[in-house]
Protein backbone atom coordinates (compact mmCIF):
# COMPACT_ATOMS: atom_id res chain seq x y z
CA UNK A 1 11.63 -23.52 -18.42
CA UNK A 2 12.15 -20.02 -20.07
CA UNK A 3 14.85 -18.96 -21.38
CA UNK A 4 17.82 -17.54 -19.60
CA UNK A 5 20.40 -16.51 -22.29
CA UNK A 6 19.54 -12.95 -21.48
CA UNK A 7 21.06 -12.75 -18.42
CA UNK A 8 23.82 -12.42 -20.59
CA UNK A 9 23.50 -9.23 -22.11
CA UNK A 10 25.83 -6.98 -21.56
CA UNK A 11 23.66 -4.97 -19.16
CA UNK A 12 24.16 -7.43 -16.71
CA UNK A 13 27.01 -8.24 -14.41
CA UNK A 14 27.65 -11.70 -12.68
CA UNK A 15 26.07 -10.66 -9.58
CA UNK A 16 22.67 -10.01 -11.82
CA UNK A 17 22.63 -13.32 -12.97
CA UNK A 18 23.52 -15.13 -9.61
CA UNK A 19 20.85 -13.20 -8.04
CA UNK A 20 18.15 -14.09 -10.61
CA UNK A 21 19.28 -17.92 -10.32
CA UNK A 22 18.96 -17.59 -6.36
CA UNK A 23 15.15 -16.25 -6.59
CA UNK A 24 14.13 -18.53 -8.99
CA UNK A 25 15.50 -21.43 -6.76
CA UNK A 26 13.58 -20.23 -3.88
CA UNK A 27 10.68 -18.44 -5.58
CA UNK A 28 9.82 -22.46 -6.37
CA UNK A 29 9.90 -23.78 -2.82
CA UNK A 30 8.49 -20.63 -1.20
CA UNK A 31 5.76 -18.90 -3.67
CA UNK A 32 3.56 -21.42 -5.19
CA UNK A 33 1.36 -19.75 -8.23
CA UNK A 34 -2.10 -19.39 -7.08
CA UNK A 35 -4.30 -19.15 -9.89
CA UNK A 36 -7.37 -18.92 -8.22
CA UNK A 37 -10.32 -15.92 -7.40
CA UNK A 38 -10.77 -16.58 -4.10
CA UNK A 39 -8.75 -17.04 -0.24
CA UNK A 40 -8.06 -14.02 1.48
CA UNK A 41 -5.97 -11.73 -0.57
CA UNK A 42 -5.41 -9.62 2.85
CA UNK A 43 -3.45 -12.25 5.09
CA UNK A 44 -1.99 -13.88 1.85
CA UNK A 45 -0.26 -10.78 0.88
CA UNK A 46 1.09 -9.96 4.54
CA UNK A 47 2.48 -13.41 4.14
CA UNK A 48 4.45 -13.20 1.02
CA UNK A 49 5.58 -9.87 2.75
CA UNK A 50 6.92 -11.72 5.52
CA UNK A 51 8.51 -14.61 3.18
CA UNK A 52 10.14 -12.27 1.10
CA UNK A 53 11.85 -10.18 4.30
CA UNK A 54 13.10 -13.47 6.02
CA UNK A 55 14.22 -14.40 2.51
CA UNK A 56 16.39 -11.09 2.25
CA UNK A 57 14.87 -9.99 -0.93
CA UNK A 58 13.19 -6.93 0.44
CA UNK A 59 16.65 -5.75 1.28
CA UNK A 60 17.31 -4.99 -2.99
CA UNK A 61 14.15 -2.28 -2.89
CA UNK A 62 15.20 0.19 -0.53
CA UNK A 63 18.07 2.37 0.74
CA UNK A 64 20.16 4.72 -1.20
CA UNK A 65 21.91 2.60 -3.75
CA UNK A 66 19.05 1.08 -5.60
CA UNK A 67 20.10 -1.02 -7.73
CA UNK A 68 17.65 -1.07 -10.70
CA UNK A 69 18.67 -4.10 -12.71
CA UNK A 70 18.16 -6.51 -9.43
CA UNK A 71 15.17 -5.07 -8.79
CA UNK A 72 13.69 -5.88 -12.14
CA UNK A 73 14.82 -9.16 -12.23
CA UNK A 74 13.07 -10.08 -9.05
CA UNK A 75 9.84 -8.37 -10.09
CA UNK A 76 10.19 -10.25 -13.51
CA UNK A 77 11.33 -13.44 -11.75
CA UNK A 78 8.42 -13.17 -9.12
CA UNK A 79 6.14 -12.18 -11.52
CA UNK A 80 7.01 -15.38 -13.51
CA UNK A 81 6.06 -17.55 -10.33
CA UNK A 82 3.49 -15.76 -8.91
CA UNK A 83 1.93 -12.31 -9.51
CA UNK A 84 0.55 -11.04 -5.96
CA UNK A 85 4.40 -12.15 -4.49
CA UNK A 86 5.99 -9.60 -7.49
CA UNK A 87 2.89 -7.08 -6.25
CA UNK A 88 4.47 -7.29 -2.43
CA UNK A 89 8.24 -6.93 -2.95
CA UNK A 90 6.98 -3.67 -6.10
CA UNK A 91 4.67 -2.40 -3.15
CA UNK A 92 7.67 -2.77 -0.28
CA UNK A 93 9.46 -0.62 -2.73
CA UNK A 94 7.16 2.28 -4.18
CA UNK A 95 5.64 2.68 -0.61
CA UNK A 96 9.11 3.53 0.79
CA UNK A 97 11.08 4.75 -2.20
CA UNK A 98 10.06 8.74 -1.21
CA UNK A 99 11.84 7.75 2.18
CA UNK A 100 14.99 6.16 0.77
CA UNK A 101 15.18 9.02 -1.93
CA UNK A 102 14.44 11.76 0.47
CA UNK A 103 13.69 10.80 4.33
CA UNK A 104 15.60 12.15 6.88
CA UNK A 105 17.61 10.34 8.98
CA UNK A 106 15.35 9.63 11.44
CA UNK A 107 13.00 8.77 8.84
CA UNK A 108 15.23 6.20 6.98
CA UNK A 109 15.89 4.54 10.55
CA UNK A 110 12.27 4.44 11.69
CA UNK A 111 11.01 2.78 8.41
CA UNK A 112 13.16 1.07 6.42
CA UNK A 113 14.67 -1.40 7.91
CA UNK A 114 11.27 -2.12 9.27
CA UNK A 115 10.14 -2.16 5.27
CA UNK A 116 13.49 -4.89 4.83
CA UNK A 117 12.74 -6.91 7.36
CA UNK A 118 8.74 -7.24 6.23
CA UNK A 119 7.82 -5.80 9.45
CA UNK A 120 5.79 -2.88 7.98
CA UNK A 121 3.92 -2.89 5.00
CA UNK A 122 4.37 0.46 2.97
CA UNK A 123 2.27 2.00 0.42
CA UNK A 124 2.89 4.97 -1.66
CA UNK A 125 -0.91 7.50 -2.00
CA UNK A 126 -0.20 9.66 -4.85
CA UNK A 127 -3.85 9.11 -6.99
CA UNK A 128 -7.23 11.03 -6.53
CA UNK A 129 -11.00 10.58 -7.65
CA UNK A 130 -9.90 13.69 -9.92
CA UNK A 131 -6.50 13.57 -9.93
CA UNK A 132 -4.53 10.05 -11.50
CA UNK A 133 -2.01 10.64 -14.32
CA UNK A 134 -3.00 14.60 -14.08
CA UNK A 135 -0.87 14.65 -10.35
CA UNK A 136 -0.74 18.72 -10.94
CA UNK A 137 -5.12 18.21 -10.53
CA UNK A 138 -4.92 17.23 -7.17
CA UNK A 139 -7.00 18.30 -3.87
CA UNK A 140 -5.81 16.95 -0.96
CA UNK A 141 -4.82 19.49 0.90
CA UNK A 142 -2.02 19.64 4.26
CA UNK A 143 -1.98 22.53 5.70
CA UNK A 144 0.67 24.08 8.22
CA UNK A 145 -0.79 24.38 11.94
CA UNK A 146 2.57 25.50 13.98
CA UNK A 147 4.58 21.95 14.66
CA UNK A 148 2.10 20.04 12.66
CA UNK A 149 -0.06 19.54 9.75
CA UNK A 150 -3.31 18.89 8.76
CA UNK A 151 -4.42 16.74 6.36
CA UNK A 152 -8.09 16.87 4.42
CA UNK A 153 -9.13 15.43 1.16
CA UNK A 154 -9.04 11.26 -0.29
CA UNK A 155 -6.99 9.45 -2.52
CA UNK A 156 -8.06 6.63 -4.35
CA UNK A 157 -6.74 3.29 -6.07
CA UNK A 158 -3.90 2.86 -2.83
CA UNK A 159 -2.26 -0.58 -3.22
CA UNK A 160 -1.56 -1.91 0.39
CA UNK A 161 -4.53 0.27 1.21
CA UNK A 162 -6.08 -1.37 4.24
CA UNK A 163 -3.19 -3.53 4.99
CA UNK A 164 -0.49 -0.90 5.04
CA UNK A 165 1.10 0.35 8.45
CA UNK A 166 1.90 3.37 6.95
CA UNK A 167 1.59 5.85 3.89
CA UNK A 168 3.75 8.35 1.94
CA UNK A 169 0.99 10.52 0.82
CA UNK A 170 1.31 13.33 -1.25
CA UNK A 171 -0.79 16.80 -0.30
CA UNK A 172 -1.31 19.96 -1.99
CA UNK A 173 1.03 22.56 0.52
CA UNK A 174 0.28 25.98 -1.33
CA UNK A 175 4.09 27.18 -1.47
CA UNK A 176 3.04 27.74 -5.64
CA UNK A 177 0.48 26.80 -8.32
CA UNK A 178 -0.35 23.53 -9.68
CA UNK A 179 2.63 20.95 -9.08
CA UNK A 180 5.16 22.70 -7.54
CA UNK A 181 2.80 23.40 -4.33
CA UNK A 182 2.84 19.68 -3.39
CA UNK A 183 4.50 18.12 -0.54
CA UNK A 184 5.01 14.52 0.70
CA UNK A 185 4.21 12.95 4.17
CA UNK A 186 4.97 9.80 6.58
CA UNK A 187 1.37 8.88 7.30
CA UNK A 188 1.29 5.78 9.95
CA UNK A 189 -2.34 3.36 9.72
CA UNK A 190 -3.58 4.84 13.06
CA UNK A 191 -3.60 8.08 13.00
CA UNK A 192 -6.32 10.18 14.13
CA UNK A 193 -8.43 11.45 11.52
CA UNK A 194 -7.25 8.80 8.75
CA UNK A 195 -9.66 6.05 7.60
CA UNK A 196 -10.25 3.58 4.80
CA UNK A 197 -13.16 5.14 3.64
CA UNK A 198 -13.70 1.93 1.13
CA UNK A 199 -11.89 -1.31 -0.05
CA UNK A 200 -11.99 -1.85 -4.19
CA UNK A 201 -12.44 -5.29 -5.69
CA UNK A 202 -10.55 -5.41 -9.06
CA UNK A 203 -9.79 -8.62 -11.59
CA UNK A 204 -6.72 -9.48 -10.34
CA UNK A 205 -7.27 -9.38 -6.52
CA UNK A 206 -4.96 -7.72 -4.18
CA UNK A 207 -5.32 -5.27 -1.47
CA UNK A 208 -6.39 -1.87 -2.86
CA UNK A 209 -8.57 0.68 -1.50
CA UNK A 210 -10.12 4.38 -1.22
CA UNK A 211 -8.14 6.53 1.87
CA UNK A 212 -10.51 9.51 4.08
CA UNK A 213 -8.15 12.56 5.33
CA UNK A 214 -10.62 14.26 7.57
CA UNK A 215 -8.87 16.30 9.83
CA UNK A 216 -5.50 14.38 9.73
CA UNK A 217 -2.65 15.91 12.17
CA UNK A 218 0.55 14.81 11.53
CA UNK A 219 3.63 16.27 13.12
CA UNK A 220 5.60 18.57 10.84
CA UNK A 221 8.78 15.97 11.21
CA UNK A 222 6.57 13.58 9.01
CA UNK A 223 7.04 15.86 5.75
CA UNK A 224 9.62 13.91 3.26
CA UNK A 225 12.20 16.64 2.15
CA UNK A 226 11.08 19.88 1.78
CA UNK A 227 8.10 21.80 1.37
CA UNK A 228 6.70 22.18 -2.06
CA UNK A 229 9.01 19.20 -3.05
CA UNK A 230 6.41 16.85 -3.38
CA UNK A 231 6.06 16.25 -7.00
CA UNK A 232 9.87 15.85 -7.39
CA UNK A 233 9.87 12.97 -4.80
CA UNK A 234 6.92 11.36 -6.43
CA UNK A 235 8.51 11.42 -9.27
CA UNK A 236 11.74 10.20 -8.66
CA UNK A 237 10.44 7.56 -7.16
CA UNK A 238 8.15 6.75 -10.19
CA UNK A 239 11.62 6.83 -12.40
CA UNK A 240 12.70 4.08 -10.31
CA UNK A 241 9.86 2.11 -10.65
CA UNK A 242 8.28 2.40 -13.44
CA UNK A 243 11.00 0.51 -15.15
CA UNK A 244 10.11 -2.21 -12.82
CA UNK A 245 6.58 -2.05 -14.10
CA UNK A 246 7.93 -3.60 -17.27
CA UNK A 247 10.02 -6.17 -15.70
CA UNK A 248 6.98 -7.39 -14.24
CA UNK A 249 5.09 -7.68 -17.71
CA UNK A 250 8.04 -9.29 -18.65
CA UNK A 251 7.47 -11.73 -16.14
CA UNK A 252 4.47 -12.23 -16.61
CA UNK A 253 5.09 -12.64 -20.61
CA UNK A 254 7.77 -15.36 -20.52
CA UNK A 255 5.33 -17.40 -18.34
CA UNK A 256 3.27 -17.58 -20.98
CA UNK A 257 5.18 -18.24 -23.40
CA UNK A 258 6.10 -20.98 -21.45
CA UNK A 259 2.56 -22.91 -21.03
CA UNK A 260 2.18 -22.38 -24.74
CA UNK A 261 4.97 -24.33 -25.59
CA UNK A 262 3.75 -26.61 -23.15
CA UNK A 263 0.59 -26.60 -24.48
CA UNK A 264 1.29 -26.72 -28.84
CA UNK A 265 3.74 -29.35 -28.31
CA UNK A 266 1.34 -32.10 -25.80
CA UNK A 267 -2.12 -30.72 -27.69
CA UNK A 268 -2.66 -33.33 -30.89
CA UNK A 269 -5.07 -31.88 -33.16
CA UNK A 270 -6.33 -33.34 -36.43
CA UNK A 271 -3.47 -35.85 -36.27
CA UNK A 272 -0.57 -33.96 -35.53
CA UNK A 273 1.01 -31.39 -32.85
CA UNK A 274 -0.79 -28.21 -32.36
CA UNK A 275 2.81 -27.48 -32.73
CA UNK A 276 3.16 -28.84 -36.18
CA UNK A 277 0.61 -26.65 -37.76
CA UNK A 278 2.01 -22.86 -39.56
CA UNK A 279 -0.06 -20.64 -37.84
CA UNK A 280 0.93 -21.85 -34.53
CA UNK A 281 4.21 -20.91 -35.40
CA UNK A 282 3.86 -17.67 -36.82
CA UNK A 283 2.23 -16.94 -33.35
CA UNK A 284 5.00 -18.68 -31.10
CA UNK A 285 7.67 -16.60 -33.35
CA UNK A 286 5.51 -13.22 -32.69
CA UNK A 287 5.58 -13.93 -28.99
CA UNK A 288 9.39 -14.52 -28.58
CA UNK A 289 9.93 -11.43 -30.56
CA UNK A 290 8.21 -8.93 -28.29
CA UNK A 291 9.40 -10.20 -25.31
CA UNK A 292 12.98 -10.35 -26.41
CA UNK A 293 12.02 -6.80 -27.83
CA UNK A 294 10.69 -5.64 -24.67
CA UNK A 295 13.80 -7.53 -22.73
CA UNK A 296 15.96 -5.07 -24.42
CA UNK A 297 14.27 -1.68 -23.31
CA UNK A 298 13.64 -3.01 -20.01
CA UNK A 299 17.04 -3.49 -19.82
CA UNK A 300 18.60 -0.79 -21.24
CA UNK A 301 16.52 1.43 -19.07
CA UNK A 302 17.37 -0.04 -15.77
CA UNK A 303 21.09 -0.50 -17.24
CA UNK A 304 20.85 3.40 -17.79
CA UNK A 305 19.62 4.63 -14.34
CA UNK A 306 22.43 2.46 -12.54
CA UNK A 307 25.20 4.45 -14.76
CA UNK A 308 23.69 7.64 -12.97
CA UNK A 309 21.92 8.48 -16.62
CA UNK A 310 18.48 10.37 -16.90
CA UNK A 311 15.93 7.67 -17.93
CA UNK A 312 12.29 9.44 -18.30
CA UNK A 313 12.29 8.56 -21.94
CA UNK A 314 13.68 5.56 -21.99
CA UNK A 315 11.55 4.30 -18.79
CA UNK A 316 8.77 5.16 -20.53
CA UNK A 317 9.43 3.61 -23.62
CA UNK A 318 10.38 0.21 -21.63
CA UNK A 319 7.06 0.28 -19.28
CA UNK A 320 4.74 1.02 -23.06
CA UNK A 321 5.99 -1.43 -24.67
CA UNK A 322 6.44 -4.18 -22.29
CA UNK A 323 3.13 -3.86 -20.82
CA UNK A 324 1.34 -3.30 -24.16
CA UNK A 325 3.43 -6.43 -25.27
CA UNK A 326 2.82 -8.68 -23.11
CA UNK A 327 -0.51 -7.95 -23.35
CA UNK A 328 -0.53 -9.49 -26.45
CA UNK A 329 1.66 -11.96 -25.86
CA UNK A 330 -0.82 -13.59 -23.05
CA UNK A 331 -3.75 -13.03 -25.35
CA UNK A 332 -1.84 -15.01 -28.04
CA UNK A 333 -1.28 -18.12 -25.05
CA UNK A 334 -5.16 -17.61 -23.79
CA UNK A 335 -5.71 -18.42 -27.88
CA UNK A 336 -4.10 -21.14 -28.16
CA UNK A 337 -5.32 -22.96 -24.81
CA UNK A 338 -8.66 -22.56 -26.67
CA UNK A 339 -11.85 -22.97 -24.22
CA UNK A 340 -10.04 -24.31 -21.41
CA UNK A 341 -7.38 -20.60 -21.87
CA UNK A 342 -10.61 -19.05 -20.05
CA UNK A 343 -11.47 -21.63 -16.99
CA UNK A 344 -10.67 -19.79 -14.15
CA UNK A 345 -7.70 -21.38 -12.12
CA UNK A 346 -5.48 -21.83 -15.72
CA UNK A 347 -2.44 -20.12 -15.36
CA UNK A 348 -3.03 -18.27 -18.73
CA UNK A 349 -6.39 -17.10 -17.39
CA UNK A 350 -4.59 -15.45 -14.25
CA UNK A 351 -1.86 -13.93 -16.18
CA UNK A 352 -4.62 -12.75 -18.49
CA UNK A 353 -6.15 -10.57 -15.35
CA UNK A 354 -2.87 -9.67 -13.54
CA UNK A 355 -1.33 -7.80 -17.26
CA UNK A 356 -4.44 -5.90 -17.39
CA UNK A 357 -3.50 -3.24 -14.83
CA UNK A 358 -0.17 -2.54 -15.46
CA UNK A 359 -1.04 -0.81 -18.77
CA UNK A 360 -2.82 1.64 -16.46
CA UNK A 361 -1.13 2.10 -13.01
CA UNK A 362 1.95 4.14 -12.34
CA UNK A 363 0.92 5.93 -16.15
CA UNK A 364 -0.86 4.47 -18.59
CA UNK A 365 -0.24 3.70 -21.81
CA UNK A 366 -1.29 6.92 -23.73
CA UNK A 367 0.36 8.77 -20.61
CA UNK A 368 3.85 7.42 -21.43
CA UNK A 369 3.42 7.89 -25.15
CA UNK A 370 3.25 11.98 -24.09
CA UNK A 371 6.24 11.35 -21.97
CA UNK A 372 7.87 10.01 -24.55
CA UNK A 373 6.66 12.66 -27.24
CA UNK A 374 7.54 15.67 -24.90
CA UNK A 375 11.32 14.26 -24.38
CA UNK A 376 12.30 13.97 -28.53
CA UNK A 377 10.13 17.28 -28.41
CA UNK A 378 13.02 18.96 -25.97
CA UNK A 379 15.64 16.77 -27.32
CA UNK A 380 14.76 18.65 -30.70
């Protein structure tokens, strides 16, 4: 059972807590861990999109009036049950923050309640072949044909890609140099022109793949705010997020924690507890403290961005540290499963390939340490 006494912090008001109590109660019926390699990652993730919209949970990841805190406690209590059900509701969320940040009218009542209801699947194209963390690199390329616009170029490493009934994609419009000449766009699965040009396999499956623009039109209405724009949405909706991002490692960290204790306190070894022996508790104590550690910036970030407060630093800091954390913190668990840590089906051996990622995706590591350098840098 992991601990709970964080929920209350002072970040957090009842509601928080009452929230993360109602997930966890029906995260256990509804969202079994799955531990395994294989099934197909396609159909299960459309189905823990559907669970999670009948449930009402998608509700908390879009609109105007994000809250941040409740969406990192359901990405940290989902990730805690089960990682591909935390990758569906963070997905639901990127893929359609551009349109709750910035859509029109018409745009917001096309897609999102749609995206609450887990009637559409969003995703949210911002990386290239060329272009990941360096967004100002990128080629894609919308250009303005009268009423419409037309799209050319790829973008790579999509989540939702191939599942996804439509796509905020960002393009390079031209109105100035490097980022401030991007724009974003509503791009729907079937449009002419648009393909998955390839589907990519990675460690911890779920649905990811390479998008074609080959002569894309889209009408002009389809743009998200206005022209040029496009890095500002993207990012905004990365400040959002990217919190989130640590929440999840977070999640993933206190689960295990949790089959460690399982395991050092059941596991007799040389006539005593696995428990009992000093270096098994210097390693337990280590754990607790960086999750508790990363707790705290998680929290203080999310707390932040709800009071209205600028958070790019303090994002950063939270998604560095908790994903670099509870990096170690599974590693530690893997350890002290010994040879059965690395059987494939363990829980610790899933958690081991679903941390991986998130100390690359939405800015990795060394990417958020320049974040965080450039901010003291202006703050000096």
């Amino acid at each position: 059972m992991s601990d709970k006494t964080y929920l209350d912090w002072p970040f957090f008001a009842p509601h928080h807590a009452q929230l993360e109590q109602a997930l966890d109660a029906w995260a256990a019926r509804h969202v079994a861990h799955d531990h395994g390699h294989g099934g197909d990652v396609d159909a299960a993730c459309r189905q823990l999109v559907r669970q999670l919209g009948e449930g009402g949970w998608l509700h908390h990841a879009v609109g105007d009036s994000i809250d941040t805190r409740a969406i990192c406690l359901i990405r940290e209590t989902l990730a805690r049950h089960n990682g591909l059900a935390d990758f569906a509701f963070a997905m639901q969320g990127l893929g359609s923050g551009a349109i709750s940040l910035f859509g029109s009218e018409q745009q917001r009542a096309a897609w999102l309640p749609l995206v609450a209801r887990g009637d559409a699947i969003a995703a949210f194209a911002l990386s290239e072949p060329q272009a990941g963390s360096d967004v100002a690199a990128m080629q894609c390329a919308a250009v303005r044909d009268g009423d419409e616009y037309v799209l050319n170029g790829e973008k790579t490493w999509i989540s939702n890609g191939g599942i996804a009934d439509f796509y905020v994609v960002f393009a390079r419009t031209g109105e100035q140099p490097g980022a401030r000449g991007i724009s974003a766009f509503i791009i729907e699965a079937d449009a002419p022109g648009f393909t998955i040009a390839e589907r990519i396999n990675v460690i911890a499956p779920h649905p990811l793949a390479r998008l074609r623009f080959d002569g894309c039109r889209i009408p002009a209405a389809q743009r998200i705010g206005e022209a040029g724009q496009g890095f500002k949405v993207a990012m905004a909706t990365l400040d959002v997020f990217r919190t989130s991002v640590a929440a999840a490692a977070l999640g993933f960290a206190r689960r295990a924690l949790d089959e460690a204790m399982q395991r050092v306190t059941q596991r007799q070894m040389f006539g005593q507890r696995l428990a009992d022996f000093q270096l098994t508790q210097a390693k337990l104590a280590d754990m607790a403290i960086h999750i508790d550690s990363a707790a705290l910036l998680t929290y203080r970030a999310a707390w932040q961005r709800d009071q209205g407060r600028k958070v790019t630093k303090e994002a950063a800091m939270a998604k560095l540290h908790a994903t670099e954390s509870a990096q170690q913190v599974i590693d530690a668990a893997l350890q002290l499963f010994g040879g059965l840590g690395v059987v494939s089906g363990q829980p610790v051996e899933s958690l081991y390939r679903e941390i991986r990622a998130l100390r690359i995706y939405e800015g990795a590591s060394e990417v958020q340490q320049l974040i965080i350098a450039r901010e003291l840098l202006k703050e000096a």
